[in-house]
N, C-alpha and C. Protein backbone atom coordinates (compact mmCIF):
# COMPACT_ATOMS: atom_id res chain seq x y z
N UNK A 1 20.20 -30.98 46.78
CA UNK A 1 19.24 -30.03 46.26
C UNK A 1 19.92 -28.67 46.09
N UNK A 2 19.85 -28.24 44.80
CA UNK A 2 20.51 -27.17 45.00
C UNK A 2 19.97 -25.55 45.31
N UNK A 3 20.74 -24.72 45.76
CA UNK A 3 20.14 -23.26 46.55
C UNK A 3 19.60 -22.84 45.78
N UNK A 4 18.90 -21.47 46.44
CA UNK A 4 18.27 -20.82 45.52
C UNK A 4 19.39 -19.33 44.58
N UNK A 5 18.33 -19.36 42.99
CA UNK A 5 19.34 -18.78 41.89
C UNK A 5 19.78 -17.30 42.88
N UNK A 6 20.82 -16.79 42.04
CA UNK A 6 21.30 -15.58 42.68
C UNK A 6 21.56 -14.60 41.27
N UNK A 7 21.15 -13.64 41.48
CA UNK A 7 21.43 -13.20 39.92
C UNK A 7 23.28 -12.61 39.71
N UNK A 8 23.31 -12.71 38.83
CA UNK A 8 25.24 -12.57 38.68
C UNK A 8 25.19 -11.26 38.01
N UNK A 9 24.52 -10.51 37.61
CA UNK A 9 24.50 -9.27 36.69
C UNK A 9 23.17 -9.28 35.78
N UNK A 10 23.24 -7.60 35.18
CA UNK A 10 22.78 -7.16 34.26
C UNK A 10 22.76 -7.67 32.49
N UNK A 11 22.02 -8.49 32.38
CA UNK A 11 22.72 -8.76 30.56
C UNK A 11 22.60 -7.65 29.78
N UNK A 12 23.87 -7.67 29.18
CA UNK A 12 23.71 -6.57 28.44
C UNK A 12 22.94 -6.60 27.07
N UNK A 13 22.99 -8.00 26.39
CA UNK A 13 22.14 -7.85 25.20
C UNK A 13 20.60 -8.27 25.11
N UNK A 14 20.14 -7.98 24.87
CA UNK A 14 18.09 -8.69 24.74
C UNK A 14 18.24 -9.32 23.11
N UNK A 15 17.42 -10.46 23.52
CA UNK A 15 17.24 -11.15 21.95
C UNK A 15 15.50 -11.16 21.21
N UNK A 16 15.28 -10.97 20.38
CA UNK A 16 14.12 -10.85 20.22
C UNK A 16 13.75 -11.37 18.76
N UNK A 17 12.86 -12.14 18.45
CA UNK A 17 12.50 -12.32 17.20
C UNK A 17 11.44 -11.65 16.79
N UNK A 18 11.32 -11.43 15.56
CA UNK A 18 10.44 -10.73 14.78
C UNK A 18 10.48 -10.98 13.27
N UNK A 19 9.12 -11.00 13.02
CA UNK A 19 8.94 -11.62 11.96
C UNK A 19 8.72 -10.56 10.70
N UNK A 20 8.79 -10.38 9.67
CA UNK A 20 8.69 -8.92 9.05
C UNK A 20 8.73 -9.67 6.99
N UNK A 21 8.06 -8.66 6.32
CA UNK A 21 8.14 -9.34 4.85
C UNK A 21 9.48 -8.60 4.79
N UNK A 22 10.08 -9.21 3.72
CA UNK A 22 11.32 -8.50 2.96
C UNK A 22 11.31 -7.86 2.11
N UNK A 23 12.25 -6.91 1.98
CA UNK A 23 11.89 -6.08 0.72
C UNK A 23 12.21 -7.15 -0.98
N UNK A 24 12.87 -7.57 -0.70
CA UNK A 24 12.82 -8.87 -2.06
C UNK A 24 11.44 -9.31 -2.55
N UNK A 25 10.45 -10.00 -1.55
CA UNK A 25 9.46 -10.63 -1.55
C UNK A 25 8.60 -9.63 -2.40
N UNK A 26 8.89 -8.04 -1.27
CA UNK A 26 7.48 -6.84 -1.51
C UNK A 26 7.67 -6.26 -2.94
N UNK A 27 9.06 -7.11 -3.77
CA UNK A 27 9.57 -6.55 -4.92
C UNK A 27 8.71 -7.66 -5.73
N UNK A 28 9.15 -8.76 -5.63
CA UNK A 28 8.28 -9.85 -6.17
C UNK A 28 6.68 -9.56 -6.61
N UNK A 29 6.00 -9.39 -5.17
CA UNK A 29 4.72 -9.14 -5.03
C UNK A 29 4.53 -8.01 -5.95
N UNK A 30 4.98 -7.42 -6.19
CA UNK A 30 4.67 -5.68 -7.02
C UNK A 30 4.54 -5.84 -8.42
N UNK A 31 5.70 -6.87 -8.76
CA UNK A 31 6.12 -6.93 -10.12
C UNK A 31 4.80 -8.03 -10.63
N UNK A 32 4.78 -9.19 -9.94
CA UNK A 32 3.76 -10.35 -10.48
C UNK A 32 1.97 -10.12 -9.92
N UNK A 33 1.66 -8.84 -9.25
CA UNK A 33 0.37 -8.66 -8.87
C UNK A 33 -0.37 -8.02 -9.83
N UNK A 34 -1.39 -8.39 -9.96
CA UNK A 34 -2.21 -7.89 -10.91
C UNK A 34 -3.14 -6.48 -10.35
N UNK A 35 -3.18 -5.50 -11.24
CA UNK A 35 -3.74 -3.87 -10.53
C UNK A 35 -4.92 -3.72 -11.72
N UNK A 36 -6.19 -3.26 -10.38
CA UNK A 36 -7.46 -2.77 -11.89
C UNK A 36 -7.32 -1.42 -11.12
N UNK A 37 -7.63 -0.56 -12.02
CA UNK A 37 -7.86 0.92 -11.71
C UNK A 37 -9.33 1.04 -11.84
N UNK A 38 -9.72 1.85 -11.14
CA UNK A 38 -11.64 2.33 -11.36
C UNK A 38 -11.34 4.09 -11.14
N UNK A 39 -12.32 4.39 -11.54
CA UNK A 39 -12.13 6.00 -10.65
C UNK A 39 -12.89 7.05 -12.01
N UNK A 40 -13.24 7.78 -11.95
CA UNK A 40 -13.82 9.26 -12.17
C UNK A 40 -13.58 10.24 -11.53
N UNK A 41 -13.73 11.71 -12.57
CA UNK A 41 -13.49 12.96 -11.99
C UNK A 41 -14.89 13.61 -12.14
N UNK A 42 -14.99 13.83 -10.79
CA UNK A 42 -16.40 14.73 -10.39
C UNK A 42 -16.31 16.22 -9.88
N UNK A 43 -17.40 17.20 -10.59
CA UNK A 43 -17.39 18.25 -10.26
C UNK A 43 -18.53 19.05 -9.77
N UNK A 44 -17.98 19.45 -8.22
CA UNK A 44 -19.53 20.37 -8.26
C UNK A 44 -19.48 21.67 -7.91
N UNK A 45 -19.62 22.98 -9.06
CA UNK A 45 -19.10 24.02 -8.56
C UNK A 45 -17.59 24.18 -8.47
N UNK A 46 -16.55 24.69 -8.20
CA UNK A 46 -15.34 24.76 -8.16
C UNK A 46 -14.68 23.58 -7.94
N UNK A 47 -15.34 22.48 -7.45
CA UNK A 47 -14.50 21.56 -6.63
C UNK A 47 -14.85 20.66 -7.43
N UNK A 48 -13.12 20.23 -7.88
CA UNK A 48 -13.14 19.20 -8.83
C UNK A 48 -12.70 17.53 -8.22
N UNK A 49 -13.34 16.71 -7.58
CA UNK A 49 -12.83 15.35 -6.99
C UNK A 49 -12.75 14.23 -7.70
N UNK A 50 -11.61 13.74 -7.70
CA UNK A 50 -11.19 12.03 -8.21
C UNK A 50 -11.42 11.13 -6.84
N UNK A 51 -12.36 10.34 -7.38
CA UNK A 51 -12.92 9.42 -6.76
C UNK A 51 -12.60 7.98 -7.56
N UNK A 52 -11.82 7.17 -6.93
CA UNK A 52 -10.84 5.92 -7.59
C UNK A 52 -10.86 4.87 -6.44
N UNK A 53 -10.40 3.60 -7.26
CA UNK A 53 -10.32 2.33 -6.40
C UNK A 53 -9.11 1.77 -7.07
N UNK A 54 -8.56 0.90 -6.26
CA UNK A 54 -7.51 0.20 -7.09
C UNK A 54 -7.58 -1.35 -6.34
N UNK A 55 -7.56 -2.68 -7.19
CA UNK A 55 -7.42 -3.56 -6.64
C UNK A 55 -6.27 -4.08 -6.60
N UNK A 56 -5.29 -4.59 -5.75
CA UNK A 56 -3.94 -5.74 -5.77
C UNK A 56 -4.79 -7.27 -5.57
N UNK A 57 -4.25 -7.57 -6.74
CA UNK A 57 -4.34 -8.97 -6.69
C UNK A 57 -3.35 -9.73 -7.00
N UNK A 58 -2.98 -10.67 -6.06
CA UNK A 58 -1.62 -11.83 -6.33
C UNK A 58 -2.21 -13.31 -5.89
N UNK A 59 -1.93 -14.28 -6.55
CA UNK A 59 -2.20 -15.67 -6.11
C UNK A 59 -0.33 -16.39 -6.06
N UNK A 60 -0.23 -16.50 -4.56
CA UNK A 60 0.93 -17.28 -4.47
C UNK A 60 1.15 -18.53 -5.24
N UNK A 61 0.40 -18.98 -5.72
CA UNK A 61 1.02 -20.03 -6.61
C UNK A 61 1.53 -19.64 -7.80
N UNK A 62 1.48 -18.33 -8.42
CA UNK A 62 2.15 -17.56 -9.16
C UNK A 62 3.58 -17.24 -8.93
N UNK A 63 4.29 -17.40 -7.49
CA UNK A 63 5.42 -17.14 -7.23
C UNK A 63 6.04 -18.25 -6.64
N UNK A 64 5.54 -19.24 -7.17
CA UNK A 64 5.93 -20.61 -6.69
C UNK A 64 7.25 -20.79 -8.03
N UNK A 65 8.34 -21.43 -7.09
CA UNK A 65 9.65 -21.48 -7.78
C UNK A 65 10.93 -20.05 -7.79
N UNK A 66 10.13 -18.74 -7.08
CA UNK A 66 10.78 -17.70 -6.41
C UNK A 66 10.40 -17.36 -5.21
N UNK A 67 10.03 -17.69 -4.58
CA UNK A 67 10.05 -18.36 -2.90
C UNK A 67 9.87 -19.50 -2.33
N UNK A 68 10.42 -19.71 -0.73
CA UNK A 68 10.31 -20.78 -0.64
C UNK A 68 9.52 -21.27 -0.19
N UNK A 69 8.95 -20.29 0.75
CA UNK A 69 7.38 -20.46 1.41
C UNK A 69 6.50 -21.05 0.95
N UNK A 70 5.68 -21.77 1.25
CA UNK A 70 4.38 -22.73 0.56
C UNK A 70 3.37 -21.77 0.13
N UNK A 71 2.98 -22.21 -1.43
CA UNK A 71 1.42 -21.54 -1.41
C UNK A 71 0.73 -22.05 -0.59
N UNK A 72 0.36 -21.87 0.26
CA UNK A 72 -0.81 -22.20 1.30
C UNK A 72 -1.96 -21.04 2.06
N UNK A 73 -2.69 -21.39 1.58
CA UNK A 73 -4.42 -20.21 2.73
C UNK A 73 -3.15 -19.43 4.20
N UNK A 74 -2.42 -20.28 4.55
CA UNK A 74 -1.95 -19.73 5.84
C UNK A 74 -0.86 -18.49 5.67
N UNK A 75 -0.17 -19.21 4.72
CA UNK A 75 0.77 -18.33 4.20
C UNK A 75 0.49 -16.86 3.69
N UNK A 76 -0.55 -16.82 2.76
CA UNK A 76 -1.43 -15.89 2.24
C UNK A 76 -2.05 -14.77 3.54
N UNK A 77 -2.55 -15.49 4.58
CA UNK A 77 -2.89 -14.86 5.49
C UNK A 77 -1.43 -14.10 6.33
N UNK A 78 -0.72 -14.94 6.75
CA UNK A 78 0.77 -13.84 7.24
C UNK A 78 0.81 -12.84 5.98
N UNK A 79 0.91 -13.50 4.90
CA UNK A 79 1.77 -11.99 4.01
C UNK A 79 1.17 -11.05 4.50
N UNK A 80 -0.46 -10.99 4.17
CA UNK A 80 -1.68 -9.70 3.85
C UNK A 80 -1.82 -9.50 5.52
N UNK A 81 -1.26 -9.88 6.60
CA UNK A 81 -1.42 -8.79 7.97
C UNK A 81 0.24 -8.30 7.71
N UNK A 82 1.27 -8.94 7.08
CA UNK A 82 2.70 -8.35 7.04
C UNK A 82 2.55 -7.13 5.71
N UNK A 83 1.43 -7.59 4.82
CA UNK A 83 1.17 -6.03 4.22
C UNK A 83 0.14 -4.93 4.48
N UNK A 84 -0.58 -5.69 5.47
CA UNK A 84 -1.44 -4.14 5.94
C UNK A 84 -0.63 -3.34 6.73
N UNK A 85 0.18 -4.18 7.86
CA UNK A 85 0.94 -2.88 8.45
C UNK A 85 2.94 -2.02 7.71
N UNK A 86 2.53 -2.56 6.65
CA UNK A 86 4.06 -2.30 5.67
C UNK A 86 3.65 -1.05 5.20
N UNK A 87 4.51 0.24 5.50
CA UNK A 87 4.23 1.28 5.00
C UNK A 87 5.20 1.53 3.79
N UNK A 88 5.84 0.99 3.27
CA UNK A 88 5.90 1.07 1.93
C UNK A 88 5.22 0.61 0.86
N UNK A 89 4.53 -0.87 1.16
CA UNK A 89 3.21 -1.21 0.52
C UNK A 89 2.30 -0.08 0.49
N UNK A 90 2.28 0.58 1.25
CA UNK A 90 0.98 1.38 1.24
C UNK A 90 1.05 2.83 0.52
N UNK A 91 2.33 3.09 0.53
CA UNK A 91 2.98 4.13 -0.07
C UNK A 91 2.94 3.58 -1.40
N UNK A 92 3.30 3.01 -2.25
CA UNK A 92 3.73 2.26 -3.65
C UNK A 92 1.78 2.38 -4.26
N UNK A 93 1.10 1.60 -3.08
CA UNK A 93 -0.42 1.91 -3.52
C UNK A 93 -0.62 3.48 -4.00
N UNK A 94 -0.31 4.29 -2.89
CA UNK A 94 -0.77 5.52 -3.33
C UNK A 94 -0.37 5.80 -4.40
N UNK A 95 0.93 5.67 -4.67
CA UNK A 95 1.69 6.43 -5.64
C UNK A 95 0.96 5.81 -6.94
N UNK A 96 0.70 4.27 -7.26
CA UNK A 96 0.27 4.27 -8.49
C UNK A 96 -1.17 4.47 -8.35
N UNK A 97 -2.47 4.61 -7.40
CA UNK A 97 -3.38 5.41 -7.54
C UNK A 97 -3.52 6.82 -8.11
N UNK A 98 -2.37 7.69 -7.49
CA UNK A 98 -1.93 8.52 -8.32
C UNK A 98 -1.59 9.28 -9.65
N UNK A 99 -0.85 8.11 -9.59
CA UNK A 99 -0.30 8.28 -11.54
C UNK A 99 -1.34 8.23 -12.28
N UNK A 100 -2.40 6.81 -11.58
CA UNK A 100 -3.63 6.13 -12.83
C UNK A 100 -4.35 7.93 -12.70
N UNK A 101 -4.80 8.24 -11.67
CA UNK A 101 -5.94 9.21 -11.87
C UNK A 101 -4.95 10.81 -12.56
N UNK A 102 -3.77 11.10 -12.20
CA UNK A 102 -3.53 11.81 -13.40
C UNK A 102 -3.15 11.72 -14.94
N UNK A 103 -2.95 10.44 -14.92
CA UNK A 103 -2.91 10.27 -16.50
C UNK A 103 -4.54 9.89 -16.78
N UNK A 104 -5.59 9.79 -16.49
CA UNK A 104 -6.63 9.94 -16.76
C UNK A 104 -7.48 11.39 -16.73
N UNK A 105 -6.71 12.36 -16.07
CA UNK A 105 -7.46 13.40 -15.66
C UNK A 105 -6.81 14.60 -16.83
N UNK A 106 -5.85 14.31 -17.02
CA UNK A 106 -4.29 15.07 -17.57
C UNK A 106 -3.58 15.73 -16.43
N UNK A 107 -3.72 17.08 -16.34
CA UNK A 107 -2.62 17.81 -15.81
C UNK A 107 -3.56 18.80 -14.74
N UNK A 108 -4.23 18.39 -14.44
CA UNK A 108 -4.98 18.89 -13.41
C UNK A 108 -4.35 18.33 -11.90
N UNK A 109 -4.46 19.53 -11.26
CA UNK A 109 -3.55 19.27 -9.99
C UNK A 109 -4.42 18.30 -9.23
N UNK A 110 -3.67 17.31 -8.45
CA UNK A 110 -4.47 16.78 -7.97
C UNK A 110 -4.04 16.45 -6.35
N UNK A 111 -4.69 16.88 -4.97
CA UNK A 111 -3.77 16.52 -3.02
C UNK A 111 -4.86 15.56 -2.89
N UNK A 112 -4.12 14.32 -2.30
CA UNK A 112 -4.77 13.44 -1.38
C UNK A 112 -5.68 13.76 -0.37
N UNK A 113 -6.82 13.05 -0.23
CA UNK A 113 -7.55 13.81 0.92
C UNK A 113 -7.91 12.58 1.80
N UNK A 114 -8.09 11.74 1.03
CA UNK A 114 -8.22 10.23 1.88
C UNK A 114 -7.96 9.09 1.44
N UNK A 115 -7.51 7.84 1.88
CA UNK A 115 -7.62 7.09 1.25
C UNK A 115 -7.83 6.07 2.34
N UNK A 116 -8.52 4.63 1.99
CA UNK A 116 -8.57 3.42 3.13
C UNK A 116 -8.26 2.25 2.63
N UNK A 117 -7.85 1.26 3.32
CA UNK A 117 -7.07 -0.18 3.28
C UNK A 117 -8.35 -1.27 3.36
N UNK A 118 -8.35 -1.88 2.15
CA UNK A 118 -9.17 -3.16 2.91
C UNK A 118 -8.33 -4.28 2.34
N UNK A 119 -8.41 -5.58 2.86
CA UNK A 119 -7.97 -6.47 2.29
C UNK A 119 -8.47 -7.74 2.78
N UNK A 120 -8.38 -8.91 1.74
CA UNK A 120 -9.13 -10.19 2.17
C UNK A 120 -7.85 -11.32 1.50
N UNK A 121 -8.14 -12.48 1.93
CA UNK A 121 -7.61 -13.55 1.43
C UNK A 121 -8.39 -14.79 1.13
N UNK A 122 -8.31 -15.24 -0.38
CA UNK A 122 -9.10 -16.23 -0.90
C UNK A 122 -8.27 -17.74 -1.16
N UNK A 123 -7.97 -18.51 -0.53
CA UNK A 123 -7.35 -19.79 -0.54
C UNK A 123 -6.08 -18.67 -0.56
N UNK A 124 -5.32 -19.33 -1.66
CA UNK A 124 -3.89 -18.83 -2.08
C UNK A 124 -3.75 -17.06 -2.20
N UNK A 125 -4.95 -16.48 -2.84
CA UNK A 125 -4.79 -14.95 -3.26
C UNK A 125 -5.37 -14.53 -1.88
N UNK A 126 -4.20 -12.85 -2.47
CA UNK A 126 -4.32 -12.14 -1.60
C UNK A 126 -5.07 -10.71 -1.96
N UNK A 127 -5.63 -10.33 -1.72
CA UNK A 127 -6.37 -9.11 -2.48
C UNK A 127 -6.66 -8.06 -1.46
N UNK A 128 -6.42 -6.68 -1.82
CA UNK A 128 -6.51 -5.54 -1.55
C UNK A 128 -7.02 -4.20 -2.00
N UNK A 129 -7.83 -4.05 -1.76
CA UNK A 129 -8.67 -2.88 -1.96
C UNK A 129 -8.26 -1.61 -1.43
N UNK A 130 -7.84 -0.04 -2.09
CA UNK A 130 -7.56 0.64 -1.67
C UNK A 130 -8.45 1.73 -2.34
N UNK A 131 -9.14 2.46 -1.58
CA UNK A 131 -10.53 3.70 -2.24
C UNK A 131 -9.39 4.54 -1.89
N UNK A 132 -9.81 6.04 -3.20
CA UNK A 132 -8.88 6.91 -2.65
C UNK A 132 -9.57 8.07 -3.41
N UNK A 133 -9.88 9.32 -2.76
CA UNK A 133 -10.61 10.59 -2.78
C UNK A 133 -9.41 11.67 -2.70
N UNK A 134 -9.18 12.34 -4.55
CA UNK A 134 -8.37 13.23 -4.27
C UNK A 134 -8.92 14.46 -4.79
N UNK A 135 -8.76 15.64 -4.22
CA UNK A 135 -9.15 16.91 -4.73
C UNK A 135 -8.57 17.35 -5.12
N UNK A 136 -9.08 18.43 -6.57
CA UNK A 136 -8.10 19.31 -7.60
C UNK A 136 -8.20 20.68 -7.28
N UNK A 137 -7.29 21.14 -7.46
CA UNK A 137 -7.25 22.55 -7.36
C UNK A 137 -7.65 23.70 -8.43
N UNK A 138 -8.50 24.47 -8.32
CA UNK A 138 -9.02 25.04 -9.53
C UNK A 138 -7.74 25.71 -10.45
N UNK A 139 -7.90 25.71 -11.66
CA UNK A 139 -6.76 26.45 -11.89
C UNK A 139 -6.33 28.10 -11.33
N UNK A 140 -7.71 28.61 -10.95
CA UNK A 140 -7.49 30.08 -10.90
C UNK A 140 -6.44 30.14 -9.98
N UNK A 141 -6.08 29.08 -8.81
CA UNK A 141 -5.11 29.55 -7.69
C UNK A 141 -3.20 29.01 -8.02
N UNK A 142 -3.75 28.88 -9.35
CA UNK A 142 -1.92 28.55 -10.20
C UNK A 142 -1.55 29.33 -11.25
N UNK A 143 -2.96 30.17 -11.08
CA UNK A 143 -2.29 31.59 -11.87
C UNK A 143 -1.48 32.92 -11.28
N UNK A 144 -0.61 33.44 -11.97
CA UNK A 144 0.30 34.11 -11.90
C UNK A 144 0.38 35.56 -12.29
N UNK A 145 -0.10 36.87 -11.17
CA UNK A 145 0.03 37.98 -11.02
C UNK A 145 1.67 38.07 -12.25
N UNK A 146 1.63 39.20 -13.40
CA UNK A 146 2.31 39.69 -13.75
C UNK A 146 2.41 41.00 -13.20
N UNK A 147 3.60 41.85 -13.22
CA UNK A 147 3.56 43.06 -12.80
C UNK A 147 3.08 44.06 -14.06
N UNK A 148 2.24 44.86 -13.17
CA UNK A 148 1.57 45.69 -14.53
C UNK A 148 0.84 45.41 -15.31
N UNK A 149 0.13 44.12 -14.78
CA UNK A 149 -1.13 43.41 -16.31
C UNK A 149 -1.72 42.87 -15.33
């Protein structure tokens, strides 16, 4: 029977797995997802607000033959919790929420004031909902004191 263990040292390395999307995949997903824009500019009194939605929609069987992963309900479900907490997904959202509501608005300034994450999964698709509330700045505070006028 043999004694009891004795420890021999400190290990120096820790091993750990972790599971994470790739940026390849989140390139994939971007390029083959389908985006609706919604949104209006509302005004009341000085305060001019863009009030917008944007949907991501992807069905993995669309990227079947550039990954290897199965379209499968399960699969769909890892991506969309590996893209709710991906902050470049979420960044890439803003940014083209962005663009849509100033090329709809023109050249009216426009700061983020909020925006929120929802997302669901339907068999294979993955879909994401992102609301986003931005306020404009009146022009009077981008005008420019000349000296003497």
């Amino acid at each position: 029977m043999p004694g009891p263990a004795t420890a021999t040292g400190l290990r120096i390395f820790s091993t750990r797995v972790r599971e994470t999307l790739s940026q390849a995949a989140l390139g994939i997903l971007m390029e083959r997802a389908e985006i609706i824009h919604e949104g209006a500019l509302t005004e009341e009194g000085d305060t001019r607000r863009w009030l917008g939605s944007l949907l991501f929609s992807v069905d993995l069987v669309r990227l079947s033959g550039l990954v290897a992963d199965p379209a499968t309900p399960g699969t769909a479900e890892r991506m969309l919790r590996h893209l709710r907490a991906n902050a470049v997904f979420r960044t890439l959202l803003l940014r083209m929420a962005r663009r849509e509501a100033l090329r709809r608005v023109g050249d009216l300034p426009l700061l983020p004031l909020r925006a929120s994450f929802s997302g669901r999964t339907e068999g294979t698709r993955i879909l994401v909902d992102m609301d986003v509330e931005m306020e404009g700045i009146p022009a009077r505070d981008f005008e420019l004191e000349t000296p003497g006028g």
